[in-house]
PDB file of N, CA and C in Angstrom:
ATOM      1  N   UNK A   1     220.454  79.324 187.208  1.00  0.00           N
ATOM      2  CA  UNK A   1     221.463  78.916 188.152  1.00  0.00           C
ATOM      3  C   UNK A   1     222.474  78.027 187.450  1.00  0.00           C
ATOM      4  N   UNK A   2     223.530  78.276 187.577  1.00  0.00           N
ATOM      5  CA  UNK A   2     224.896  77.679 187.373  1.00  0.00           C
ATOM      6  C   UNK A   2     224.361  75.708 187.342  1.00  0.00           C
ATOM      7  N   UNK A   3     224.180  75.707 189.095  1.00  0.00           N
ATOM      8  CA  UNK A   3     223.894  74.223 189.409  1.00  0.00           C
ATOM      9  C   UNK A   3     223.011  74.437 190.709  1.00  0.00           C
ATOM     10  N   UNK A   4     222.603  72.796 190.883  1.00  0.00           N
ATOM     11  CA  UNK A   4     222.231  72.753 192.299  1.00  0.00           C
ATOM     12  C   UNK A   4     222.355  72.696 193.494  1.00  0.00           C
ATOM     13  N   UNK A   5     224.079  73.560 193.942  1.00  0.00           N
ATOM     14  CA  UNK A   5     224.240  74.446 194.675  1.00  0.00           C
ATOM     15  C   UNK A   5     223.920  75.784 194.606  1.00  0.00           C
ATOM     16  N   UNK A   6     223.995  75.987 193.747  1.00  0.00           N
ATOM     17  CA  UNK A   6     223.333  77.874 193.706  1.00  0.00           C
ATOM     18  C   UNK A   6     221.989  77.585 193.941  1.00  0.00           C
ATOM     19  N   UNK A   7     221.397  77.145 193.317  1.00  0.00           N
ATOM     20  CA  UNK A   7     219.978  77.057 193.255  1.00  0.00           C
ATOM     21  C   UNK A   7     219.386  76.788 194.880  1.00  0.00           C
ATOM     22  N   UNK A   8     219.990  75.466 195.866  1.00  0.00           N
ATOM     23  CA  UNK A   8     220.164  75.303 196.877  1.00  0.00           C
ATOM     24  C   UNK A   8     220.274  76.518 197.948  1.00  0.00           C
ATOM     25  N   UNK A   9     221.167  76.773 197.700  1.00  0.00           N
ATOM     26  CA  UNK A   9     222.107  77.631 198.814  1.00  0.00           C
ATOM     27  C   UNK A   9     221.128  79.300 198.301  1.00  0.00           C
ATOM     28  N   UNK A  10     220.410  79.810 196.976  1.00  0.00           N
ATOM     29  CA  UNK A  10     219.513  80.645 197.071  1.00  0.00           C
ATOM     30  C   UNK A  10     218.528  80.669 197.883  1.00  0.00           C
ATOM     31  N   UNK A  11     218.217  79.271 197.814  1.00  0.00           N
ATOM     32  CA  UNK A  11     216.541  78.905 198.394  1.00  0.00           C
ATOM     33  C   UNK A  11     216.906  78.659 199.422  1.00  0.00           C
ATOM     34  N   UNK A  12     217.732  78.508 200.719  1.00  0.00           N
ATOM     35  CA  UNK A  12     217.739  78.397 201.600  1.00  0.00           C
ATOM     36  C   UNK A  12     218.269  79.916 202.423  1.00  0.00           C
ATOM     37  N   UNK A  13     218.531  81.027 201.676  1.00  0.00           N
ATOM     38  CA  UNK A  13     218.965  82.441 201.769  1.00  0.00           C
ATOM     39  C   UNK A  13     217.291  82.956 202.267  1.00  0.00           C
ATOM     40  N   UNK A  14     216.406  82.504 200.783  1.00  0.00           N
ATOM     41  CA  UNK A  14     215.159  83.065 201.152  1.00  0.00           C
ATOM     42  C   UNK A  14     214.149  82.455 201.956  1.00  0.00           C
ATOM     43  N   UNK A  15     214.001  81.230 202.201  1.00  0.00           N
ATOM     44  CA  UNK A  15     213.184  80.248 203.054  1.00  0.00           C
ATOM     45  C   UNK A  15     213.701  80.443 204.360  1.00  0.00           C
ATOM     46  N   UNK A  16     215.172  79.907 204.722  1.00  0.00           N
ATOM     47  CA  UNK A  16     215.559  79.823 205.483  1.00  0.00           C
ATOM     48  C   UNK A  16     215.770  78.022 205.643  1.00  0.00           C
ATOM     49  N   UNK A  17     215.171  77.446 204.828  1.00  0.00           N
ATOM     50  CA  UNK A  17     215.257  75.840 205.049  1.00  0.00           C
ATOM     51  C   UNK A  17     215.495  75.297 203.580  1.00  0.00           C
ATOM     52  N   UNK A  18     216.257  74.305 203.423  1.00  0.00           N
ATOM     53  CA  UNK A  18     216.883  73.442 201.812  1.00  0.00           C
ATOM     54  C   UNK A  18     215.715  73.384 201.677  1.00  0.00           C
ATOM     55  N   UNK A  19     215.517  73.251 200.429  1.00  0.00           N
ATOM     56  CA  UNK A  19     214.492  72.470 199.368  1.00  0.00           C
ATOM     57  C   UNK A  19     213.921  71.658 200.203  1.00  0.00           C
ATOM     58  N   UNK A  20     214.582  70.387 200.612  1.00  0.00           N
ATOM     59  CA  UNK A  20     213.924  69.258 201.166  1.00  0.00           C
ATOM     60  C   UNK A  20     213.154  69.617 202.494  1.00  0.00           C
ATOM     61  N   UNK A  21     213.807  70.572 203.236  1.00  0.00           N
ATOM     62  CA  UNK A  21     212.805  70.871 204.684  1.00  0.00           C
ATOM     63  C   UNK A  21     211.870  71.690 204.246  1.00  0.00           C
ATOM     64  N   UNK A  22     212.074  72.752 203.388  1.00  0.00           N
ATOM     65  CA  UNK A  22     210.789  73.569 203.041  1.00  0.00           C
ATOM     66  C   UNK A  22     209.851  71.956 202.751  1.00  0.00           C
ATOM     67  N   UNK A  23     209.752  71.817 201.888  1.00  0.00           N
ATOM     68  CA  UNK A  23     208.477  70.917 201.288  1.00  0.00           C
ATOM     69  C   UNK A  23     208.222  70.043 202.257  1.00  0.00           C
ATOM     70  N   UNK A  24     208.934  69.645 203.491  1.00  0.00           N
ATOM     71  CA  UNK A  24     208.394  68.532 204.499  1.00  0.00           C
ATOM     72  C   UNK A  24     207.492  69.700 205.165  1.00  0.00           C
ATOM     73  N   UNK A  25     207.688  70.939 205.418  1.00  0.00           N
ATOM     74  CA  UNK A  25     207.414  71.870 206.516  1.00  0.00           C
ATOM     75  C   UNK A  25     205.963  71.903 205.584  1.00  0.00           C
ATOM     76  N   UNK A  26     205.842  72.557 204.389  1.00  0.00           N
ATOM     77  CA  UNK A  26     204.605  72.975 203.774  1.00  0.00           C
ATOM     78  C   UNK A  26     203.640  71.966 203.550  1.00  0.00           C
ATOM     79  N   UNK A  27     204.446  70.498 202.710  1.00  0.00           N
ATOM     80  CA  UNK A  27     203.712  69.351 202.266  1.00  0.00           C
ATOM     81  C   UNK A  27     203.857  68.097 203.196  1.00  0.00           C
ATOM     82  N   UNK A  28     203.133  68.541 204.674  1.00  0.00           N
ATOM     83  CA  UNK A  28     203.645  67.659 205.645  1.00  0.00           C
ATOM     84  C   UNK A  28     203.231  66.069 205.052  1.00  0.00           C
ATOM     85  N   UNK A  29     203.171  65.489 203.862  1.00  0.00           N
ATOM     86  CA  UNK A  29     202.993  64.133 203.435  1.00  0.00           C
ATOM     87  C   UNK A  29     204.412  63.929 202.797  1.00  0.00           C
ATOM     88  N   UNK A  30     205.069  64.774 202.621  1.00  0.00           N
ATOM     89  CA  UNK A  30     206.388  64.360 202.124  1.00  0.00           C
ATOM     90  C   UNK A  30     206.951  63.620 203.192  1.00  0.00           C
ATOM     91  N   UNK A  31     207.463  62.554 202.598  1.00  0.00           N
ATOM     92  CA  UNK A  31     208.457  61.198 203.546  1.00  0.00           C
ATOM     93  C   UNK A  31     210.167  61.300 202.662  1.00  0.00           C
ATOM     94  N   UNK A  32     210.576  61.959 203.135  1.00  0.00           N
ATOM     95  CA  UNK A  32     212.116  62.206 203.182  1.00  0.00           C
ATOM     96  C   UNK A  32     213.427  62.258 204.163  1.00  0.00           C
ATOM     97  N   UNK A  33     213.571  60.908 204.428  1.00  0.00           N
ATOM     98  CA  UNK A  33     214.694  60.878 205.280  1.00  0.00           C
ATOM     99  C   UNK A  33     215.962  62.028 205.744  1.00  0.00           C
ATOM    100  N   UNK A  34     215.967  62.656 204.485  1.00  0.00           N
ATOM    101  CA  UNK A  34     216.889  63.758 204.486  1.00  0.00           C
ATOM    102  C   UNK A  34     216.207  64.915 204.969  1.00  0.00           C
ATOM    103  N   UNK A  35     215.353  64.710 205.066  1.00  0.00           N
ATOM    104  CA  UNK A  35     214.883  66.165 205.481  1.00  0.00           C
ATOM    105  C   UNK A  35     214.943  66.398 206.746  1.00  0.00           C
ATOM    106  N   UNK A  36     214.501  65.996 207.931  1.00  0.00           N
ATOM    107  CA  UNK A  36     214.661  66.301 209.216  1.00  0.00           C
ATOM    108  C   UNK A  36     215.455  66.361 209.920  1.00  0.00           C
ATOM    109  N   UNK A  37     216.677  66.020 209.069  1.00  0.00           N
ATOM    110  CA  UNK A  37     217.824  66.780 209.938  1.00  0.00           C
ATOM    111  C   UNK A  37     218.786  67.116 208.719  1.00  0.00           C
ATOM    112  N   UNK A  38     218.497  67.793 207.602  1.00  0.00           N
ATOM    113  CA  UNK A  38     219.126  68.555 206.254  1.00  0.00           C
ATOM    114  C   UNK A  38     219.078  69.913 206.899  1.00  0.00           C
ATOM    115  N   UNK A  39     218.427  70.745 207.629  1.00  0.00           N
ATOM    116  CA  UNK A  39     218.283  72.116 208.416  1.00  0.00           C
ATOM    117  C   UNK A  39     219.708  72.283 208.266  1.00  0.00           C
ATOM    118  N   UNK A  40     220.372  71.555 209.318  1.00  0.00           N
ATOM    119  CA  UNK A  40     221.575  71.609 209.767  1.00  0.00           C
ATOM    120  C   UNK A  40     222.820  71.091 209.234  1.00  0.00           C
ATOM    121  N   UNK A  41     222.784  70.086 208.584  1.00  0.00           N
ATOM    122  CA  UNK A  41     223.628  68.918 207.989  1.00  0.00           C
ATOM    123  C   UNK A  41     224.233  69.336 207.185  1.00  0.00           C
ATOM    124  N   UNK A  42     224.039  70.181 205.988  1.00  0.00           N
ATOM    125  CA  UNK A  42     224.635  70.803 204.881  1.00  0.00           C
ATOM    126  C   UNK A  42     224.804  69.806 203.863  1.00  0.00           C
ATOM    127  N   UNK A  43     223.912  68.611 203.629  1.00  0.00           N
ATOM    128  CA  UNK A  43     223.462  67.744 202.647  1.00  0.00           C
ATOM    129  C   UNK A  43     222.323  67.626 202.099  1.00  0.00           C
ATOM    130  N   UNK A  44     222.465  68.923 200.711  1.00  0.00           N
ATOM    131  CA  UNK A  44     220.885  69.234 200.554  1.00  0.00           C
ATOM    132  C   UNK A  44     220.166  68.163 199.256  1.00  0.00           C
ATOM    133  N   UNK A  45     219.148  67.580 199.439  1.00  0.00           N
ATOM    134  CA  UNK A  45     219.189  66.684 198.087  1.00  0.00           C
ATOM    135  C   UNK A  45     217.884  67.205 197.806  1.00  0.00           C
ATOM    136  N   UNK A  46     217.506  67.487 196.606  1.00  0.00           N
ATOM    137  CA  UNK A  46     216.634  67.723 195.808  1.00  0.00           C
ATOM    138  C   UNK A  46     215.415  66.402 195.533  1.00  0.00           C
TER     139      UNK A  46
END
């Protein structure tokens, strides 16, 4: 990947959720502020 928008914006093509919500959804011990409302927000942080 170019950067971590491509990389981003792939993984959310195939998941359906950024980086950060996949891993809250799978690794429900992840504590990430950004994540529970990154779904929607279009502020994806790694």
């Amino acid at each position: 990947y170019a950067d971590q928008a491509h990389l981003t914006r792939e993984w959310r093509a195939l998941s359906g959720l950024p980086p950060t919500g996949w891993l809250a959804a799978e690794l429900g011990f992840v504590q990430d502020g950004t994540a529970a409302g990154a779904a929607g927000s279009g502020h994806d942080h790694l």
